[in-house]
Protein backbone atom coordinates (compact mmCIF):
# COMPACT_ATOMS: atom_id res chain seq x y z
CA UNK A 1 -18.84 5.10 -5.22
CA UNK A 2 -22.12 3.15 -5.29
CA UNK A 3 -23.04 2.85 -1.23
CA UNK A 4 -25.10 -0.33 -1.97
CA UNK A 5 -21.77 -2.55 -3.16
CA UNK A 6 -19.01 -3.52 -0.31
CA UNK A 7 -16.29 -1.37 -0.11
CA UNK A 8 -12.69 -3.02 -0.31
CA UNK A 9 -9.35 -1.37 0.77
CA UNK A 10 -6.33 -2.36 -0.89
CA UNK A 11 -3.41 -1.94 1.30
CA UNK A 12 -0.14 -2.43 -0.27
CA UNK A 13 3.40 -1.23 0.32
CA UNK A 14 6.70 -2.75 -0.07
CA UNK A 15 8.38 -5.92 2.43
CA UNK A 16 8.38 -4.91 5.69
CA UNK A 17 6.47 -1.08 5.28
CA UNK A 18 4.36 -2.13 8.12
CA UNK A 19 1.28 -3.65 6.37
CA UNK A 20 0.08 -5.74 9.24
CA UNK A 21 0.74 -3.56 12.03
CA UNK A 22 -1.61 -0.81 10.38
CA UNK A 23 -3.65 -3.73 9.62
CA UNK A 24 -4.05 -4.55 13.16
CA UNK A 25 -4.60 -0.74 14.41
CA UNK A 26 -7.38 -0.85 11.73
CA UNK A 27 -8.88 -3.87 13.24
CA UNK A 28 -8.63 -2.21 16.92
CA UNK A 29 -11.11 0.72 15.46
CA UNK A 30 -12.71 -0.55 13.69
CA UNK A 31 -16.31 0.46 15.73
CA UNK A 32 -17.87 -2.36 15.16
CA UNK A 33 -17.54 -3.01 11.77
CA UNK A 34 -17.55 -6.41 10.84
CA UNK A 35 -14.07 -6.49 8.72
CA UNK A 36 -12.85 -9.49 6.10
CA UNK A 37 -9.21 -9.81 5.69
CA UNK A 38 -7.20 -11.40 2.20
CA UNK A 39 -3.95 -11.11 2.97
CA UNK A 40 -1.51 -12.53 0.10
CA UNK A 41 1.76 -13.14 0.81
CA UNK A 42 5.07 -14.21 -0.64
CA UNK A 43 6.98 -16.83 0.88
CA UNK A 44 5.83 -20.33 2.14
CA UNK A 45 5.02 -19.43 5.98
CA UNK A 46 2.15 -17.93 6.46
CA UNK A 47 3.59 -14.48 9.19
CA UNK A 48 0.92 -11.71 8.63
CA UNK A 49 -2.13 -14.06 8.53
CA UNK A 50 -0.70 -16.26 12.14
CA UNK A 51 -0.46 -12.52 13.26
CA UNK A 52 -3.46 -11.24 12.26
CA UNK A 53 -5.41 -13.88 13.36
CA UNK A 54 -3.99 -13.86 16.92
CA UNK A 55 -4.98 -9.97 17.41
CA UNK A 56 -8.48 -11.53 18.92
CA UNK A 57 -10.05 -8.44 17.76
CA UNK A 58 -14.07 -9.24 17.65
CA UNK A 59 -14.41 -7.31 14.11
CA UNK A 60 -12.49 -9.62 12.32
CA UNK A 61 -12.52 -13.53 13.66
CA UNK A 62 -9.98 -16.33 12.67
CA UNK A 63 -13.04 -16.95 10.67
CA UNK A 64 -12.98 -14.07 8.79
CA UNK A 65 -8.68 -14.11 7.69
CA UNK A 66 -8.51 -16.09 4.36
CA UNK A 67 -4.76 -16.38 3.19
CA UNK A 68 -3.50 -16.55 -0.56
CA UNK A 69 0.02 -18.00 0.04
CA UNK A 70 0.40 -20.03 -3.17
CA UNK A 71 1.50 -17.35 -5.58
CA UNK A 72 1.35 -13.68 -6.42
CA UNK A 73 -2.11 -11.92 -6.60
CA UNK A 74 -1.17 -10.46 -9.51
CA UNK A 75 -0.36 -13.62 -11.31
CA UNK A 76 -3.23 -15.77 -9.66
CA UNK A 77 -6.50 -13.34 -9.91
CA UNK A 78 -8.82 -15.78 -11.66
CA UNK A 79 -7.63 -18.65 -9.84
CA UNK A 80 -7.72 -17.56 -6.16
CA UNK A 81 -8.89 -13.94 -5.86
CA UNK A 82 -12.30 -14.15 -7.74
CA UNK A 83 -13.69 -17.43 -6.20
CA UNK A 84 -12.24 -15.98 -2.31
CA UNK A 85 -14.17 -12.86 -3.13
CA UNK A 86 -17.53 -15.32 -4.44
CA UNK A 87 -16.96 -16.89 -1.44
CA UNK A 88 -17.29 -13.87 0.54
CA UNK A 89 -20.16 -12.09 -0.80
CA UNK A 90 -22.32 -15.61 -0.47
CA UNK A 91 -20.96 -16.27 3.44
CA UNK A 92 -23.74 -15.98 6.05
CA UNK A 93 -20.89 -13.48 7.68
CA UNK A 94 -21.19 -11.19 4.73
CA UNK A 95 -18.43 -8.11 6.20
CA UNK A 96 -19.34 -4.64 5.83
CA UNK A 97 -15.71 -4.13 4.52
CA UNK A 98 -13.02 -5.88 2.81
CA UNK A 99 -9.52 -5.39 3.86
CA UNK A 100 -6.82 -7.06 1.23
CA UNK A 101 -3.18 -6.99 2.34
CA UNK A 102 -1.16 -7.26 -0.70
CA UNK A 103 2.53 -9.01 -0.87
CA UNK A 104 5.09 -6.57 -0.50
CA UNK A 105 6.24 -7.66 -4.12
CA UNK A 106 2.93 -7.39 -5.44
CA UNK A 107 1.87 -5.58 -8.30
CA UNK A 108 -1.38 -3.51 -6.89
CA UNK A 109 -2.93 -2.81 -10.10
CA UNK A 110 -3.86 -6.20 -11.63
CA UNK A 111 -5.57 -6.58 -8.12
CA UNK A 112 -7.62 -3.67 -8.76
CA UNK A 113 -8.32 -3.57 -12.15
CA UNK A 114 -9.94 -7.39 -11.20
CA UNK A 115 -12.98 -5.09 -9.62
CA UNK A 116 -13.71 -4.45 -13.34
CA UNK A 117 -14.35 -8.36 -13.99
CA UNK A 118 -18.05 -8.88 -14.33
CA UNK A 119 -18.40 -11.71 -11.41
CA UNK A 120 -17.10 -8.70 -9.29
CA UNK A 121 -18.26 -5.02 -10.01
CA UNK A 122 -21.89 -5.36 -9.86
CA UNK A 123 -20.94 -6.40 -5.89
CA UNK A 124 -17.47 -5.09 -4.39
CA UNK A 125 -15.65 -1.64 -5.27
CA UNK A 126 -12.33 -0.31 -4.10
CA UNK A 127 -13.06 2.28 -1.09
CA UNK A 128 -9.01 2.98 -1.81
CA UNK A 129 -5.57 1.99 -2.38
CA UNK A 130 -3.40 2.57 0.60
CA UNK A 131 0.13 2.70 0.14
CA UNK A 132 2.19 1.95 3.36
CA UNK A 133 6.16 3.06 2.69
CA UNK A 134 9.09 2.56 5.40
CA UNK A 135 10.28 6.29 5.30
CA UNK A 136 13.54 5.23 6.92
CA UNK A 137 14.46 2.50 3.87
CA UNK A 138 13.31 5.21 1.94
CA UNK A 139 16.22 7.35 3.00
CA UNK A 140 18.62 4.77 3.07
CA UNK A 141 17.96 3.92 -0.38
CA UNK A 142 16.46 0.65 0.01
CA UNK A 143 14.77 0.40 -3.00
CA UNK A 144 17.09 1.20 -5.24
CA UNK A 145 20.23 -1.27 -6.45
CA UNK A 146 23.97 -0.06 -5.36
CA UNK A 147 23.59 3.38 -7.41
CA UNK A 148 27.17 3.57 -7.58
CA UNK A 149 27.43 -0.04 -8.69
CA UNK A 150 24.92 0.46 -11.64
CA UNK A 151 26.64 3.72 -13.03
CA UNK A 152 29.85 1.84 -13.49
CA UNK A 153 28.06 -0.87 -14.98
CA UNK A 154 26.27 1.72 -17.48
CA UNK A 155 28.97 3.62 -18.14
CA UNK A 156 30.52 0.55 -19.69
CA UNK A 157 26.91 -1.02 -21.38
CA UNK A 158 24.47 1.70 -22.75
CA UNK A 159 21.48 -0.83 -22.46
CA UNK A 160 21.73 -1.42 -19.05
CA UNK A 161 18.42 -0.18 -17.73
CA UNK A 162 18.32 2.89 -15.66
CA UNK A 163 15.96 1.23 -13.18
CA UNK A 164 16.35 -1.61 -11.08
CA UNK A 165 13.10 -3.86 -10.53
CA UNK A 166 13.24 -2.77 -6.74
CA UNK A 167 13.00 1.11 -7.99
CA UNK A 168 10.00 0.03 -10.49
CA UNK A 169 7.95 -1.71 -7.52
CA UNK A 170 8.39 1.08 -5.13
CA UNK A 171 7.18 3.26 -8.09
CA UNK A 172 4.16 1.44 -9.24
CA UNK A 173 2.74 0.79 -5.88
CA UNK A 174 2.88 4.50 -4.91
CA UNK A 175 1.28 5.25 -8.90
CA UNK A 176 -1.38 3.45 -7.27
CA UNK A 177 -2.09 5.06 -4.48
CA UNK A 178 -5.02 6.89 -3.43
CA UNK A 179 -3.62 7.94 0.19
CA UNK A 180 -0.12 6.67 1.42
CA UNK A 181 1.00 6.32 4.91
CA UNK A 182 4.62 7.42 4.97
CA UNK A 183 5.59 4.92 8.03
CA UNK A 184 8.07 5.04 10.61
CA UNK A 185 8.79 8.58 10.52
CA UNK A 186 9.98 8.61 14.08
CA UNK A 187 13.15 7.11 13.16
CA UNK A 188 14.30 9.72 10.95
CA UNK A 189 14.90 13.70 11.45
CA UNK A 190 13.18 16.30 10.02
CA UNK A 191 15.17 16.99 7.03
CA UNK A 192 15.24 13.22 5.76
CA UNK A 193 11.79 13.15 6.35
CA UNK A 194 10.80 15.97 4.06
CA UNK A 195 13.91 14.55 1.68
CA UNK A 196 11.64 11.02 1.58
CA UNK A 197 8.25 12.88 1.20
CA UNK A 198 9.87 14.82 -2.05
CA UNK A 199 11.17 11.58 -3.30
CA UNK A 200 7.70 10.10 -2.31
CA UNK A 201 6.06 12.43 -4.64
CA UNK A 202 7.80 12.11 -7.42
CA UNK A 203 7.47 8.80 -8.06
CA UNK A 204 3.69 9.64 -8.94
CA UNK A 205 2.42 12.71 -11.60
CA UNK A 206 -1.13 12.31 -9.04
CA UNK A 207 -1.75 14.36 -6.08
CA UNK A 208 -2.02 11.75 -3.30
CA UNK A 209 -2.61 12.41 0.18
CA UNK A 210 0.36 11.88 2.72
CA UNK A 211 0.29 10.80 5.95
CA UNK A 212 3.34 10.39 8.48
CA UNK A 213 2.70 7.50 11.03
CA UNK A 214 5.15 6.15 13.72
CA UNK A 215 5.10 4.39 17.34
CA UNK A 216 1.84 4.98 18.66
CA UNK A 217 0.67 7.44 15.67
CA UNK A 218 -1.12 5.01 13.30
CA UNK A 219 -3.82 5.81 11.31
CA UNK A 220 -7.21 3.82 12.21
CA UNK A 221 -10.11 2.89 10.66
CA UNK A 222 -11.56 6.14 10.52
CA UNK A 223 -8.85 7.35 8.15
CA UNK A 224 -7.78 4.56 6.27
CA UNK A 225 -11.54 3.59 5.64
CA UNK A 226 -14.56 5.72 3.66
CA UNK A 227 -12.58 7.28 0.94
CA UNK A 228 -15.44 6.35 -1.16
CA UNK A 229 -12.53 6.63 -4.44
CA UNK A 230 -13.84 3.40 -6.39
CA UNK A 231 -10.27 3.20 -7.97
CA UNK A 232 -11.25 0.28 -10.27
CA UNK A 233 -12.65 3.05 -12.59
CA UNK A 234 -9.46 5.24 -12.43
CA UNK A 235 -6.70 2.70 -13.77
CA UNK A 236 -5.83 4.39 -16.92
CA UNK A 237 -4.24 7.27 -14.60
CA UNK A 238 -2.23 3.96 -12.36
CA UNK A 239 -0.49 2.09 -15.21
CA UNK A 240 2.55 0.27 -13.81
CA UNK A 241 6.08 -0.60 -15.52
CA UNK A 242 4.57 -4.50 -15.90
CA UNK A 243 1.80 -3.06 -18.32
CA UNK A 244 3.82 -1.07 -20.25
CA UNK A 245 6.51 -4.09 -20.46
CA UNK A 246 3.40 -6.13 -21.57
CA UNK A 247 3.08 -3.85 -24.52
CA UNK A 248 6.66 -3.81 -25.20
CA UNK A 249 6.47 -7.76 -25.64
CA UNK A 250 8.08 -8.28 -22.40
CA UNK A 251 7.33 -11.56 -20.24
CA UNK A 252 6.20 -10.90 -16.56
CA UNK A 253 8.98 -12.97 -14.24
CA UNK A 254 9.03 -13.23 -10.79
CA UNK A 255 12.72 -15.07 -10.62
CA UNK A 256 13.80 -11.63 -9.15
CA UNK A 257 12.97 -12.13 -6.29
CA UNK A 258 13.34 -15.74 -3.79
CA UNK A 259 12.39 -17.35 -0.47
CA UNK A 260 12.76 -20.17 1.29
CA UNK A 261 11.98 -21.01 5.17
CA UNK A 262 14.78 -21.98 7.67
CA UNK A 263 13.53 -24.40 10.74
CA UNK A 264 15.18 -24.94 14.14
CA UNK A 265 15.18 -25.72 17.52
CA UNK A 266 14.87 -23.24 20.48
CA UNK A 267 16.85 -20.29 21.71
CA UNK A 268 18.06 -19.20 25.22
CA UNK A 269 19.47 -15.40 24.11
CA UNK A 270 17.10 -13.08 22.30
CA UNK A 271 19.84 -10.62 22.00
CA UNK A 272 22.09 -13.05 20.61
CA UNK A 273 19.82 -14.20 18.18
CA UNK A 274 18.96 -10.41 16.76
CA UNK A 275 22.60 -9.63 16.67
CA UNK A 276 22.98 -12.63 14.72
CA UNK A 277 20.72 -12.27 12.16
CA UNK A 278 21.76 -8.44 11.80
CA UNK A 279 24.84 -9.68 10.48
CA UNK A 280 23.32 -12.76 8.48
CA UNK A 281 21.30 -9.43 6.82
CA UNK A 282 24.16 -7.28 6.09
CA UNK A 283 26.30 -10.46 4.81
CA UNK A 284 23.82 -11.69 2.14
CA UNK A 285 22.05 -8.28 1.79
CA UNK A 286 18.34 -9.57 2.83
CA UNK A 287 15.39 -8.11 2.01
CA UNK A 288 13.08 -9.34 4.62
CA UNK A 289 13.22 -11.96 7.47
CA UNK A 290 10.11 -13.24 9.10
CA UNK A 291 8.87 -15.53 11.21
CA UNK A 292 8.24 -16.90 15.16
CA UNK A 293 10.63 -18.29 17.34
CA UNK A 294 10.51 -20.47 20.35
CA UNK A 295 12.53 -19.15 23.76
CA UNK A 296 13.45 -21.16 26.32
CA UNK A 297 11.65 -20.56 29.41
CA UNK A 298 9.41 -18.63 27.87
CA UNK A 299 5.76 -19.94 27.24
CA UNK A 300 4.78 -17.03 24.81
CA UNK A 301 6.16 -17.18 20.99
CA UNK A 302 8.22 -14.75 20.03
CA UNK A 303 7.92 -12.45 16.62
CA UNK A 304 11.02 -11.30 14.46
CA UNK A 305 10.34 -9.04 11.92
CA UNK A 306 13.14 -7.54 10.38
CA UNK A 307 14.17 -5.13 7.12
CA UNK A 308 17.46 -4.56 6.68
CA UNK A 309 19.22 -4.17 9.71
CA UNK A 310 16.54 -3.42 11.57
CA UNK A 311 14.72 -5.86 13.20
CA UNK A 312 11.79 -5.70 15.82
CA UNK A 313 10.71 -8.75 18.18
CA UNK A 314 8.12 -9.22 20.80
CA UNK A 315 5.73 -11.75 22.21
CA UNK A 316 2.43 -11.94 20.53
CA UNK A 317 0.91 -15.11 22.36
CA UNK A 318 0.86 -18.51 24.47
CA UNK A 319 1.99 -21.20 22.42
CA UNK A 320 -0.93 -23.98 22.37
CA UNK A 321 -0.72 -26.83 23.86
CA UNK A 322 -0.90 -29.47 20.51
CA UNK A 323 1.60 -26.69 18.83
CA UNK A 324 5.09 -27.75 17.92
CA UNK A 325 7.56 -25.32 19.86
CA UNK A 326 9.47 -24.78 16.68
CA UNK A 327 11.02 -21.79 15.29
CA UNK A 328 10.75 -21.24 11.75
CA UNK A 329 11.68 -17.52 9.58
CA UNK A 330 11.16 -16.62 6.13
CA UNK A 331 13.84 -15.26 4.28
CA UNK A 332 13.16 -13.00 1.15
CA UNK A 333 15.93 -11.76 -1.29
CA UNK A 334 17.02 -11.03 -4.43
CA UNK A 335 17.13 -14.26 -6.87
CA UNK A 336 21.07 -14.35 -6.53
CA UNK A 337 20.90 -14.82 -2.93
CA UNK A 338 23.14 -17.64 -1.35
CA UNK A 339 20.30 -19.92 0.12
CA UNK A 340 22.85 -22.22 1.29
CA UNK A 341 25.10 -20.20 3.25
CA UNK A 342 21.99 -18.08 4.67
CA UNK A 343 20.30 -21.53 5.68
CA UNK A 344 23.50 -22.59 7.03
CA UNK A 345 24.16 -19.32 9.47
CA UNK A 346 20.12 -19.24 10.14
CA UNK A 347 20.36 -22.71 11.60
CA UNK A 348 23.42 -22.22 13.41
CA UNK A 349 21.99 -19.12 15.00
CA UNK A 350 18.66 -20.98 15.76
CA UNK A 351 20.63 -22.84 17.98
């Protein structure tokens, strides 16, 4: 890798892996390092960047967090990725590192392969792709459609594909991996782990590096940063499903997947709320719900992330004083999910 462009990490991983809490552990040591963040997300409520920005970590100001929340990166390089990247090389806080946070239904090789464009690669180079998987969806089989369900459907049409879009994602975003972080490892036991890692592995013909993280064993800055790869020069060995669908004649479509953003009021029963929504999740078989919500009594704003069934909430800050104590999630699913009854039992839970 030439030492005299900036290196740029490409962290990607599917919804809910645990992008921005690595993210943040980066940011906390980072040494020093001055660190820009693109983070690019899907949905209309901006989660990982109001998170990010609230870690107050001196390496990477408000200042320094530009968010891409108007479409995918991999559909929207020219338009927004190029000129935020222009922007950043001619900014009087010029970083030492660039840090992009992909959406977790992002395609990371478009992304890269735009280090190749000529406004970019005499400047910036990709240090690495890091690929952040949840090791317990993994073994629940989150990324795959109803198996059972899609052998009774093939056994009855021959053309039905083998893979499911979900399975095709998970794949090309660990093809593209120069290290992957096989997260929350702590919830599973030994054997499922080393089930996952197998299934990990073959998803990709490279050798990639593994790494198990859980509760307080995240990687930092000194590992996730300095591989010194420059990727962009490697893509004929990363080719995802999209290219070779591009060469088949097949369109690119995003109507897979949908979101929308459910508003209300605030809540007296955090426990009440989660339980809730674990049932909304099971119900309507969610992808990913997101967002903050506002608790009685309570003058800090509260976080829900959840994937699957599993959901995880705590306090991340004060709400300010001109801020509107509202709660709002984002809910991600499949393009056949029922937005109106989901809307409908959000609300009602919201109180």
């Amino acid at each position: 890798m030439d030492t005299q462009k900036i290196p740029a990490t490409v962290i990607t991983g599917f919804l809910g892996s645990g992008k921005t809490t690595l993210i943040r552990n980066l940011l906390a040591t980072a040494n020093g390092k001055r660190i820009a963040l693109i983070i690019n997300e899907f949905g209309d409520l901006g989660v990982d960047g109001d998170v990010l920005a609230g870690c107050g970590d001196e390496t990477c100001t408000e200042d320094d967090i530009v968010e891409l929340t108007n479409g995918c990166i991999c559909c929207t390089v020219a338009d927004d990725f190029i000129p935020t990247i222009t922007k950043l090389m001619e900014s009087d806080r010029r970083p030492d590192h660039i840090v992009i946070e992909t959406s977790g239904l992002a395609l990371p090789q478009p992304l890269v392969n735009a280090f190749n464009w000529p406004q970019i690669r005499e400047r910036v180079t990709v240090d690495g792709v890091v690929t952040v998987v949840d090791s317990a969806a993994v073994a629940e089989g989150r990324f795959a459609d109803d198996h059972d369900a899609v052998q009774a459907q093939r056994e009855q049409d021959e053309s039905l594909d083998h893979e499911s879009s979900l399975e095709e994602l998970f794949e090309d975003q660990v093809n593209c991996a120069d290290m992957i972080v096989l997260n929350k490892t702590d919830l599973l036991p030994v054997d499922s782990l080393e089930a996952v890692e197998g299934e990990v592995r073959d998803a990709t013909e490279r050798r990639v590096k593994l790494i198990r993280a859980g509760i307080g064993n995240a990687p930092g800055a000194d590992v996730l940063l300095g591989l010194g790869v420059g990727t962009e020069s490697d893509m004929a060995n990363r080719r995802s499903h999209h290219e070779m669908h591009h060469e088949d004649g097949h369109e690119h479509d995003h109507d897979e997947f949908e979101s929308f953003v459910v508003e209300g009021g605030s809540i007296d029963d955090v426990t009440a709320l989660t339980e809730a929504l674990v049932n909304i999740i099971e119900e309507h078989d969610v992808l990913r719900l997101k967002g903050f919500v506002a608790v009685s009594g309570k003058p800090m704003r509260l976080v829900i992330q959840a994937v699957g069934k599993r959901i995880d909430t705590y306090f991340d800050r004060d709400w300010a004083g001109d801020e509107e104590r509202v709660s709002r999630l984002v809910v991600i699913g499949l393009h056949d999910i029922d937005e109106a009854g989901i809307r409908s039992s959000v609300t009602a839970a919201l109180g």
